[in-house]
C-alpha atoms as a PDB file:
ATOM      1  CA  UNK A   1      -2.430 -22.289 -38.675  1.00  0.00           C
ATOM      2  CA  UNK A   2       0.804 -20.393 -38.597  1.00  0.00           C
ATOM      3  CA  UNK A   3       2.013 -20.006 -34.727  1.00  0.00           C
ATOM      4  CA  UNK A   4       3.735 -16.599 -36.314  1.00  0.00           C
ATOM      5  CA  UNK A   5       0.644 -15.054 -38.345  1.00  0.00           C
ATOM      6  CA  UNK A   6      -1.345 -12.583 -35.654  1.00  0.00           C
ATOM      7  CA  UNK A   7      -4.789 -13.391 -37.204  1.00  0.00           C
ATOM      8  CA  UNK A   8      -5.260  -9.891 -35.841  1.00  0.00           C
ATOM      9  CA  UNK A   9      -2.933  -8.520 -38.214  1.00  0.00           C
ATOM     10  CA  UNK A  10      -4.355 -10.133 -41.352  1.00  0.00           C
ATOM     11  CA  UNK A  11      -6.445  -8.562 -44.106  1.00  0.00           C
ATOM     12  CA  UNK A  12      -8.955 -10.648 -46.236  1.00  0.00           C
ATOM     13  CA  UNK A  13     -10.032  -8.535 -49.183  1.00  0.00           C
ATOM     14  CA  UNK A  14     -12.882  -9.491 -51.206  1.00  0.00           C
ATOM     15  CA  UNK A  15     -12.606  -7.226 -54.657  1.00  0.00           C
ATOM     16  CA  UNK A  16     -16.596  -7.092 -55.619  1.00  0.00           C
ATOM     17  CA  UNK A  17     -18.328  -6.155 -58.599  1.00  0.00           C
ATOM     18  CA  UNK A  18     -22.489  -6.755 -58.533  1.00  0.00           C
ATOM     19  CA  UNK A  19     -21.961  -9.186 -56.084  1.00  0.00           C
ATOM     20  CA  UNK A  20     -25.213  -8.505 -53.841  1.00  0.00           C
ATOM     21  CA  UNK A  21     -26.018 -12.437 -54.119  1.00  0.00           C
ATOM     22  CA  UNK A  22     -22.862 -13.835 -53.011  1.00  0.00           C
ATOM     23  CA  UNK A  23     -21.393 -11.236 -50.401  1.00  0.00           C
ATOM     24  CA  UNK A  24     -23.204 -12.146 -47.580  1.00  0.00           C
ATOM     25  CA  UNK A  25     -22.584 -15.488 -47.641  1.00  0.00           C
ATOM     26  CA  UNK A  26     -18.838 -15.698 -48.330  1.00  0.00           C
ATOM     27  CA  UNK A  27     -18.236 -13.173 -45.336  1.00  0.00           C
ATOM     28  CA  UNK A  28     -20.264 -15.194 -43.107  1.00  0.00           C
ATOM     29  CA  UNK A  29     -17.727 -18.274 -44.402  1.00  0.00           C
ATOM     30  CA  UNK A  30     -14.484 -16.069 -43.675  1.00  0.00           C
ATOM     31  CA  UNK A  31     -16.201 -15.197 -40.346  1.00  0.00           C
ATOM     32  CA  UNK A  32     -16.379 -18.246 -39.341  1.00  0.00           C
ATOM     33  CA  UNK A  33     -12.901 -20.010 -40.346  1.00  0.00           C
ATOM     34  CA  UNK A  34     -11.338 -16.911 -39.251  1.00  0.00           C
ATOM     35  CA  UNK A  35     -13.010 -15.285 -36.527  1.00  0.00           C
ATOM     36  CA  UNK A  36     -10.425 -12.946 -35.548  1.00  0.00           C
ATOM     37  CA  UNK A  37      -8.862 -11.066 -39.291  1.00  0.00           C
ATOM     38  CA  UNK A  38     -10.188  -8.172 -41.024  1.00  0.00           C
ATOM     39  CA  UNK A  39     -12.531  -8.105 -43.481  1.00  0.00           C
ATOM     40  CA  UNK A  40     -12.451  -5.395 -46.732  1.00  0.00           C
ATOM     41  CA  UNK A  41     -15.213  -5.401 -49.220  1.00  0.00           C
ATOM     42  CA  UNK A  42     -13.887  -3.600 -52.087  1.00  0.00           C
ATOM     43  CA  UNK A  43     -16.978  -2.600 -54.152  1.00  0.00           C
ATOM     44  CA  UNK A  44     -15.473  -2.192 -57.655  1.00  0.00           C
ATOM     45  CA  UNK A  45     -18.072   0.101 -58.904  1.00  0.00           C
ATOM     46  CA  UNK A  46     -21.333  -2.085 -58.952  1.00  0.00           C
ATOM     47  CA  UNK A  47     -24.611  -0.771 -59.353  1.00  0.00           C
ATOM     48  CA  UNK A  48     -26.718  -3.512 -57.306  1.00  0.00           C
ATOM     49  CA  UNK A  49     -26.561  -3.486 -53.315  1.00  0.00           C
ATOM     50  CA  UNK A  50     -23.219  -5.157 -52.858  1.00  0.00           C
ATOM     51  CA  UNK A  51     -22.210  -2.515 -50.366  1.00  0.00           C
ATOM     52  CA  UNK A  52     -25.263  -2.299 -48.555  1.00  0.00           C
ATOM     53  CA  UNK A  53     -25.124  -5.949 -48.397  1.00  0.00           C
ATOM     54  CA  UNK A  54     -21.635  -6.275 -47.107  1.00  0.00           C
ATOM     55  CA  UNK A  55     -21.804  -3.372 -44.027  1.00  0.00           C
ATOM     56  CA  UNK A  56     -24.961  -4.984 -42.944  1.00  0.00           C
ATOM     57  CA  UNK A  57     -22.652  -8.425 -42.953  1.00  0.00           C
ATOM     58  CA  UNK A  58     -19.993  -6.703 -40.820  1.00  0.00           C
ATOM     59  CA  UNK A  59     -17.383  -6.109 -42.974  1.00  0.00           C
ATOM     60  CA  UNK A  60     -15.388  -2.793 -43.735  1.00  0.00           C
ATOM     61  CA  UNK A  61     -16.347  -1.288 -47.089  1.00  0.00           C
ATOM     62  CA  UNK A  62     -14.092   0.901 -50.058  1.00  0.00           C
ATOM     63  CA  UNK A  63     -16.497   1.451 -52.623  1.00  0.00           C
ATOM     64  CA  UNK A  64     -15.221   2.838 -55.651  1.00  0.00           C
ATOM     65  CA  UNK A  65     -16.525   5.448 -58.404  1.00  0.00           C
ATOM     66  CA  UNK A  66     -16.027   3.609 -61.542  1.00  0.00           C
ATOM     67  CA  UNK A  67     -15.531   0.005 -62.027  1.00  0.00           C
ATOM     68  CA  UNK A  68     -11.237  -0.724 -62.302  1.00  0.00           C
ATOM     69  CA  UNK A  69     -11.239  -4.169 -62.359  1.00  0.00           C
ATOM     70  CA  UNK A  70      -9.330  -6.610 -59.875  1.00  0.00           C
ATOM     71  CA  UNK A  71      -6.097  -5.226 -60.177  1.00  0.00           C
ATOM     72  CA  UNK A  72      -7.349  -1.547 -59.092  1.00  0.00           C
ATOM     73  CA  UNK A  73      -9.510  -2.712 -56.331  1.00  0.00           C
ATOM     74  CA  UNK A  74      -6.632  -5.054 -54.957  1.00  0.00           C
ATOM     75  CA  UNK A  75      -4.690  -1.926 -55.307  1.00  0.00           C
ATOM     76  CA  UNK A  76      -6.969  -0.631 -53.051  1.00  0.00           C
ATOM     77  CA  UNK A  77      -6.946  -3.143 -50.122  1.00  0.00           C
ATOM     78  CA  UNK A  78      -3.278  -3.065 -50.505  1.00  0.00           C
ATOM     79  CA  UNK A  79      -3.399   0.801 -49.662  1.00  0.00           C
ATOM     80  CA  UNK A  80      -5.848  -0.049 -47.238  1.00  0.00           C
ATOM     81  CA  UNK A  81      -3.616  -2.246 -44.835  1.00  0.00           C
ATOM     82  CA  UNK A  82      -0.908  -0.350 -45.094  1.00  0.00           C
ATOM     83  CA  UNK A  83      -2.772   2.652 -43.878  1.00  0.00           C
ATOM     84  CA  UNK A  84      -4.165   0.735 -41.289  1.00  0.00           C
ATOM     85  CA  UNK A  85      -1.501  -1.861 -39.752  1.00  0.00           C
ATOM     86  CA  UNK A  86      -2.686  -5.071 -41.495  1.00  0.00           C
ATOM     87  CA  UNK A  87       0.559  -7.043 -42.088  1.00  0.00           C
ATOM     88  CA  UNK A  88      -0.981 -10.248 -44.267  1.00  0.00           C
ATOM     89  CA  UNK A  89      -3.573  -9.390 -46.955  1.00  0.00           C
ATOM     90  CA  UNK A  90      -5.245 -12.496 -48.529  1.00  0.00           C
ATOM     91  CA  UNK A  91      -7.561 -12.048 -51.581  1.00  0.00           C
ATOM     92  CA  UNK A  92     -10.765 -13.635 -51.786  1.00  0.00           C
ATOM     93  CA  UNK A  93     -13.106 -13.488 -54.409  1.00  0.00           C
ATOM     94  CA  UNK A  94     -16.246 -12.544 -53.568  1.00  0.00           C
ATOM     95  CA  UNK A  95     -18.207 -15.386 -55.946  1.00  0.00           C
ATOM     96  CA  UNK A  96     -18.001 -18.217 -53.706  1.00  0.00           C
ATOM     97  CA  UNK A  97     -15.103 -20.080 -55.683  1.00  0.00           C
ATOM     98  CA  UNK A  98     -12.401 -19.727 -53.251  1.00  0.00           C
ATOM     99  CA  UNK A  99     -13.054 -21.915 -49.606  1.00  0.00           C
ATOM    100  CA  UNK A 100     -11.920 -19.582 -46.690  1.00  0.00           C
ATOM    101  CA  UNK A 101     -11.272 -22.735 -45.036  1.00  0.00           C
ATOM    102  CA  UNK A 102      -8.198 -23.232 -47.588  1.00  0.00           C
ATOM    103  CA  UNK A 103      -7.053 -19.253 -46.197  1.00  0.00           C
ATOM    104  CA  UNK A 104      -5.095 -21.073 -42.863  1.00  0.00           C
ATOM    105  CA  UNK A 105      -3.125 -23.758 -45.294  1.00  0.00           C
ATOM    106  CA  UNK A 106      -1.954 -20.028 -47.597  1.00  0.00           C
ATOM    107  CA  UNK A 107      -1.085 -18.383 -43.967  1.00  0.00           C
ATOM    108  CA  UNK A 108       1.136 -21.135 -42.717  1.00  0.00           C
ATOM    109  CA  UNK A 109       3.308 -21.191 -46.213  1.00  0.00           C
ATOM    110  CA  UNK A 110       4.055 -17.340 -45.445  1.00  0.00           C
ATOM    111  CA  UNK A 111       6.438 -18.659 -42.449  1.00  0.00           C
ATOM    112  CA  UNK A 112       9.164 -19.111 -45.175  1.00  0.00           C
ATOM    113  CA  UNK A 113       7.574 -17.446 -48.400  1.00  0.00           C
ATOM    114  CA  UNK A 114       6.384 -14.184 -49.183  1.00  0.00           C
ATOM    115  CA  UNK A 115       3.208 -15.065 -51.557  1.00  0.00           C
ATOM    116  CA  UNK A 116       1.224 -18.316 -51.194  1.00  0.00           C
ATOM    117  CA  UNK A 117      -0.851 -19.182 -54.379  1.00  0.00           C
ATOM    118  CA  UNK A 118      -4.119 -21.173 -53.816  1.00  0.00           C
ATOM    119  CA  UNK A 119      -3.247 -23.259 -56.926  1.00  0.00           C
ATOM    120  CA  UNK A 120      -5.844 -24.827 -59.283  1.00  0.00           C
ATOM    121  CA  UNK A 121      -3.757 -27.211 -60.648  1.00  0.00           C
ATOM    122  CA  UNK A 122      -1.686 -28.949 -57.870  1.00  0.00           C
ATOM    123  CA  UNK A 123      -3.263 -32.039 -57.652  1.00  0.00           C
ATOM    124  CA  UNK A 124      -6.535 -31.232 -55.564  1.00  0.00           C
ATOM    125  CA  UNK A 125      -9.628 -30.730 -57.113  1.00  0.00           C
ATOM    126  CA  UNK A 126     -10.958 -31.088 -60.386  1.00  0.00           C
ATOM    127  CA  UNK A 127     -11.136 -27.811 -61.777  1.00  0.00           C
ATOM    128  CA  UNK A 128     -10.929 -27.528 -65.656  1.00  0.00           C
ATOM    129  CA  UNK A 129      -9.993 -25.276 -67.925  1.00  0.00           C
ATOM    130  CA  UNK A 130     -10.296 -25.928 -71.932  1.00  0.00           C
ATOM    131  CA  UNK A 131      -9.079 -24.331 -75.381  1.00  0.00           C
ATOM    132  CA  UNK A 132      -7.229 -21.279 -75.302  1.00  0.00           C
ATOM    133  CA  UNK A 133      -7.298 -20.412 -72.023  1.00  0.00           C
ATOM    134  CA  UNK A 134      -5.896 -23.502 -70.714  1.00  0.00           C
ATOM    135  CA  UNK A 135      -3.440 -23.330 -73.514  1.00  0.00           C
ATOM    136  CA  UNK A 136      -2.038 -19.448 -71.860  1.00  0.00           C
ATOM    137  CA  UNK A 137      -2.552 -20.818 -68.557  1.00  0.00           C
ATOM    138  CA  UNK A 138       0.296 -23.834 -69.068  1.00  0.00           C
ATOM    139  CA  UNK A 139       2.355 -21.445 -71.019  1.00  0.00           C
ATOM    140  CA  UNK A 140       2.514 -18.611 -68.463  1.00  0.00           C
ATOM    141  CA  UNK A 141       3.073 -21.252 -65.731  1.00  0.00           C
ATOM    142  CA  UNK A 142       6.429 -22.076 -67.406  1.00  0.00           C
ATOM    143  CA  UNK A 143       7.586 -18.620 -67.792  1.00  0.00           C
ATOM    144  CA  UNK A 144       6.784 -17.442 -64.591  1.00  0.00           C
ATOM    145  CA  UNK A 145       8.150 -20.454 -62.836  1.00  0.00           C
ATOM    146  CA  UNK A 146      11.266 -20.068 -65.145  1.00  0.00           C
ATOM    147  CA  UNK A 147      11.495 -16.487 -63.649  1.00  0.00           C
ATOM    148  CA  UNK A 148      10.457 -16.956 -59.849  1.00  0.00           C
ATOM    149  CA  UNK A 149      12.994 -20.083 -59.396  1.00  0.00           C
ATOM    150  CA  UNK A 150      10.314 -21.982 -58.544  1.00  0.00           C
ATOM    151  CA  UNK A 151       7.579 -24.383 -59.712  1.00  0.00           C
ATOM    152  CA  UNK A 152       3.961 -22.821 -60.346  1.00  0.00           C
ATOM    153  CA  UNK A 153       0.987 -24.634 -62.155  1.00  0.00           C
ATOM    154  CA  UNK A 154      -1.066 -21.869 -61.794  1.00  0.00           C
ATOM    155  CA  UNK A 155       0.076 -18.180 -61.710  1.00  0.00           C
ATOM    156  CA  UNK A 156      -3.723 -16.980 -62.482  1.00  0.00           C
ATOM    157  CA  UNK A 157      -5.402 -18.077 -59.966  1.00  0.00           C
ATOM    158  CA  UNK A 158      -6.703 -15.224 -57.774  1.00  0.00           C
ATOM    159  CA  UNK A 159      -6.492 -16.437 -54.394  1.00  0.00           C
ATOM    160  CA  UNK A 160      -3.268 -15.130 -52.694  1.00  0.00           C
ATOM    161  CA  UNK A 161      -2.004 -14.460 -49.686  1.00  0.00           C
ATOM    162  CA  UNK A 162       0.905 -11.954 -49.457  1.00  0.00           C
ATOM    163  CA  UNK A 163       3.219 -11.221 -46.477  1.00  0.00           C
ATOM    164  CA  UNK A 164       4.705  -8.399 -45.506  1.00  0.00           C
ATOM    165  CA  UNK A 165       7.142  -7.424 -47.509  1.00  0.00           C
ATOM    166  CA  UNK A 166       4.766  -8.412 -50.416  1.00  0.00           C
ATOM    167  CA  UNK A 167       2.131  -6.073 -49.415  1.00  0.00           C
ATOM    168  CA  UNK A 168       4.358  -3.201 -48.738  1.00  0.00           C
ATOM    169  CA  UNK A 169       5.625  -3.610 -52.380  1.00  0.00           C
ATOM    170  CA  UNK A 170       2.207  -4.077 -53.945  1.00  0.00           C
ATOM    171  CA  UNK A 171       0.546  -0.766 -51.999  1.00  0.00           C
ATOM    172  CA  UNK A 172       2.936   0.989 -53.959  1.00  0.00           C
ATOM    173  CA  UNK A 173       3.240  -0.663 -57.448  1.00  0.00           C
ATOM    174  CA  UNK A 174       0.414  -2.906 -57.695  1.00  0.00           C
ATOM    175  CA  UNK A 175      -0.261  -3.285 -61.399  1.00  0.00           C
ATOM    176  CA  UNK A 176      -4.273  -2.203 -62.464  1.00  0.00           C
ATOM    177  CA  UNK A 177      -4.286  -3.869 -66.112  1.00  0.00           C
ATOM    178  CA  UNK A 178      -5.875  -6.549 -67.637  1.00  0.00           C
ATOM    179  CA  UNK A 179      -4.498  -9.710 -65.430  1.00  0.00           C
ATOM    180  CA  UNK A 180      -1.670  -7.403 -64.206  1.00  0.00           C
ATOM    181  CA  UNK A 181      -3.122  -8.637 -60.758  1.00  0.00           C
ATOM    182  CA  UNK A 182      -2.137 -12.625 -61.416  1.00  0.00           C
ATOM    183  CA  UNK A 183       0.954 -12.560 -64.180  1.00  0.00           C
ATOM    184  CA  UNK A 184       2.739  -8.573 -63.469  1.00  0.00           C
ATOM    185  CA  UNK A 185       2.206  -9.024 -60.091  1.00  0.00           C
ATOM    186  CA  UNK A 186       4.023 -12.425 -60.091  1.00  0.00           C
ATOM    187  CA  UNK A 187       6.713 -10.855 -62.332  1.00  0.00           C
ATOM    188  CA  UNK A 188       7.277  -7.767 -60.102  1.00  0.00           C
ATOM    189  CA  UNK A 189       7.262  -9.870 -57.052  1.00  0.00           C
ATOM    190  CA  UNK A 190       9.737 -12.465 -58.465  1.00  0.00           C
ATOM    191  CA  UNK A 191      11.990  -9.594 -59.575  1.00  0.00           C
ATOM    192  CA  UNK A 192      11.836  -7.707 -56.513  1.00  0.00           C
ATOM    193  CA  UNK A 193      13.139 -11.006 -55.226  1.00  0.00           C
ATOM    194  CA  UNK A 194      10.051 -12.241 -53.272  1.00  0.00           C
ATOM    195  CA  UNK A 195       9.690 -16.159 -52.497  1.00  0.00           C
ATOM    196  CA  UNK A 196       6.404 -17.491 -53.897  1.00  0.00           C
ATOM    197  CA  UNK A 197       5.177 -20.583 -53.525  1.00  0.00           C
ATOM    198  CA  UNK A 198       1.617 -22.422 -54.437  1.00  0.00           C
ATOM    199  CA  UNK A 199      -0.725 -24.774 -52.071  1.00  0.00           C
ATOM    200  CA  UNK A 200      -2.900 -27.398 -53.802  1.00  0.00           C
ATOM    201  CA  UNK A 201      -6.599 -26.164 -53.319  1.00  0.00           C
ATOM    202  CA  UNK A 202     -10.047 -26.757 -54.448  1.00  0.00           C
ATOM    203  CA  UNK A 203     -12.148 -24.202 -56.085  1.00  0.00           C
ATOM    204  CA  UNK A 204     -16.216 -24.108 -56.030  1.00  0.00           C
ATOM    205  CA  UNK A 205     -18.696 -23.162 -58.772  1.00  0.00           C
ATOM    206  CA  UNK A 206     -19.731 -19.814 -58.708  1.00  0.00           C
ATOM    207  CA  UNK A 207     -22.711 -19.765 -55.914  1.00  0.00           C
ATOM    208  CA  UNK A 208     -24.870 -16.825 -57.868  1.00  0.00           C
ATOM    209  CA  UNK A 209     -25.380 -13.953 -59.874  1.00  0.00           C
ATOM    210  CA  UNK A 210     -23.491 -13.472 -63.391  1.00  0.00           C
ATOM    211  CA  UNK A 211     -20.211 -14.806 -64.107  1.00  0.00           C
ATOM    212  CA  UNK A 212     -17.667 -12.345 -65.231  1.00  0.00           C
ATOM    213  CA  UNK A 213     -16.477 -14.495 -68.461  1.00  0.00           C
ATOM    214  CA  UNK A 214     -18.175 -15.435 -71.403  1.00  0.00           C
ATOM    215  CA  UNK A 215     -17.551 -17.783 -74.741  1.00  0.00           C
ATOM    216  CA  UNK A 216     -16.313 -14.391 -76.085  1.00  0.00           C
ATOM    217  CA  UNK A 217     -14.248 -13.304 -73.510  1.00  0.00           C
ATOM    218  CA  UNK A 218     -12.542 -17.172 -73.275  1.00  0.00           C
ATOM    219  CA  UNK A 219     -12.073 -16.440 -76.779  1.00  0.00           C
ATOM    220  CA  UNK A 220      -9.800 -13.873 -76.273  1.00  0.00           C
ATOM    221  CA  UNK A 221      -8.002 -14.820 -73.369  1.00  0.00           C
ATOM    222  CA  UNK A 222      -5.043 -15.834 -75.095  1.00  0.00           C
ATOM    223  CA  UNK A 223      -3.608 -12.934 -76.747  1.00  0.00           C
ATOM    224  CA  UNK A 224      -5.029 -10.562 -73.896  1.00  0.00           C
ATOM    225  CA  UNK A 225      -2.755 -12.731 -71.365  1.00  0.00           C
ATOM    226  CA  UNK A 226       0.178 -12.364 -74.007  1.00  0.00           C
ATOM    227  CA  UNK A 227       0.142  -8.782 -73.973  1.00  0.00           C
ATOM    228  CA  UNK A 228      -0.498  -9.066 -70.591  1.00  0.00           C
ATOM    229  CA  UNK A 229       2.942 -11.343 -69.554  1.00  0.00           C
ATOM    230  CA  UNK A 230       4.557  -9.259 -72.241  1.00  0.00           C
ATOM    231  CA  UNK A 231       3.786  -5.917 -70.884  1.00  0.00           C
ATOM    232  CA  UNK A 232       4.889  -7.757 -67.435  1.00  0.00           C
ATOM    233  CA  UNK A 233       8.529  -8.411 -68.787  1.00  0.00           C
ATOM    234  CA  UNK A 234       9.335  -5.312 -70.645  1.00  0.00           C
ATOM    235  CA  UNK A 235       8.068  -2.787 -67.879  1.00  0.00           C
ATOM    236  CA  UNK A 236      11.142  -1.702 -65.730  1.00  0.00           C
ATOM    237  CA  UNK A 237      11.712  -2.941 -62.251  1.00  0.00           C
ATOM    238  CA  UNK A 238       9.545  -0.907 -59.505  1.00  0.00           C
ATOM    239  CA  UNK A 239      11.535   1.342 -57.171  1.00  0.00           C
ATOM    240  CA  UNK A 240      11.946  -0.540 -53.870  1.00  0.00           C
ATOM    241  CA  UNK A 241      10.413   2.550 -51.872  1.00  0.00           C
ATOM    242  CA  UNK A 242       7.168   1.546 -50.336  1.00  0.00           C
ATOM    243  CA  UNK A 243       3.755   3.442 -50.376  1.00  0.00           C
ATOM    244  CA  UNK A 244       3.840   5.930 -47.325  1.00  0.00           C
ATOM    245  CA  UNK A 245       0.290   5.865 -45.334  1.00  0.00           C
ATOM    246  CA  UNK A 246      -1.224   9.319 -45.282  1.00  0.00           C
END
């Protein structure tokens, strides 16, 4: 662990959409490798007892109206820190495929970077992705590593942990689309001259419920991500002015 990262100071936010099976467990799990951070359930519109679930688990709760995807409900938690003197937010999902235990090797990169990837594709693990979607994944690596100045294998992966400077940009500009929480994010951090970096992890099978892709979704991954990293490179450059708490 990071001798410079106040654990007390650090967000974990877990977007969650009809995650009643899984929530309880994977706050228990950041509980206990991290006894002393925050913890934000971001309810992303679900109509099962994900909520319920997660207050009576101890964590904090922003439950929102209508489902916005990742990219909204990161918004969120974002918004969240700022308003309430978090310094580190670190995104987990809330399916049981990213190890909290992996959350203090992210922390300990943000010494000298300002976004530490929990990488797929690093050399731990044996994580596989096939067709199409493995196809975008390569490609978007290059780009983004082209544009960051730095070496990523794998600028989708969800599990993040942003610094300071990173989180004060993203409470204010944090993209909502389709993906526009893994590749615009990357691209607005990179030109907003941000240091990322990646750390080698393992990822888990989903633990239970229903998985969020399907044969037709993978199926479409590729051009969605395309127009994705496309809509990523032509939008212009945020203002540098960050979100003001209310």
């Amino acid at each position: 662990m990071s001798d410079s990262v106040d654990l007390r100071r650090v967000l974990i936010v877990l977007p969650a959409l009809n995650e009643e099976h899984n929530i309880e467990k994977v706050i228990a799990e950041v509980k206990a490798a991290l006894p002393d951070v925050g913890v934000l359930v971001v309810d992303d519109g679900s109509t099962d007892q994900t909520s319920l679930r997660a207050r009576e688990s101890g964590a904090k709760v922003a439950r929102l109206a209508v489902n916005l995807g990742v990219g909204g409900a990161m918004r969120t938690g974002f918004r969240y820190a700022v308003r309430n003197g978090f310094d580190v937010v670190v995104q987990v999902d809330s399916d049981g495929q990213h190890n909290p235990a992996h959350v203090p090797e992210l922390l300990r990169e943000l010494d000298h970077a300002d976004i530490a990837i929990g990488a797929r594709f690093a050399g731990k693990g044996d994580y596989k992705a096939r067709g199409p979607r493995r196809w975008a994944m390569k490609l978007f690596a290059v780009v983004i590593s082209k544009i960051s100045g730095t070496k990523l294998t794998d600028v989708t992966s969800g599990f993040k942990a942003a610094g300071p400077r990173a989180v004060r940009l993203f409470a204010a500009h944090y993209p909502a689309e389709y993906l526009g929480d893994t590749l615009e994010a990357l691209v607005m951090a990179a030109r907003a001259d941000l240091k990322i970096v990646q750390v080698p992890v393992e990822m888990r099978v989903r633990a239970g419920g229903t998985p969020s892709t399907s044969p037709v979704k993978s199926a479409v991954y590729l051009l969605r991500a395309t127009l994705a990293l496309t809509l990523a490179l032509v939008r212009r450059k945020p203002k540098t002015g960050s979100f003001e708490a209310a």
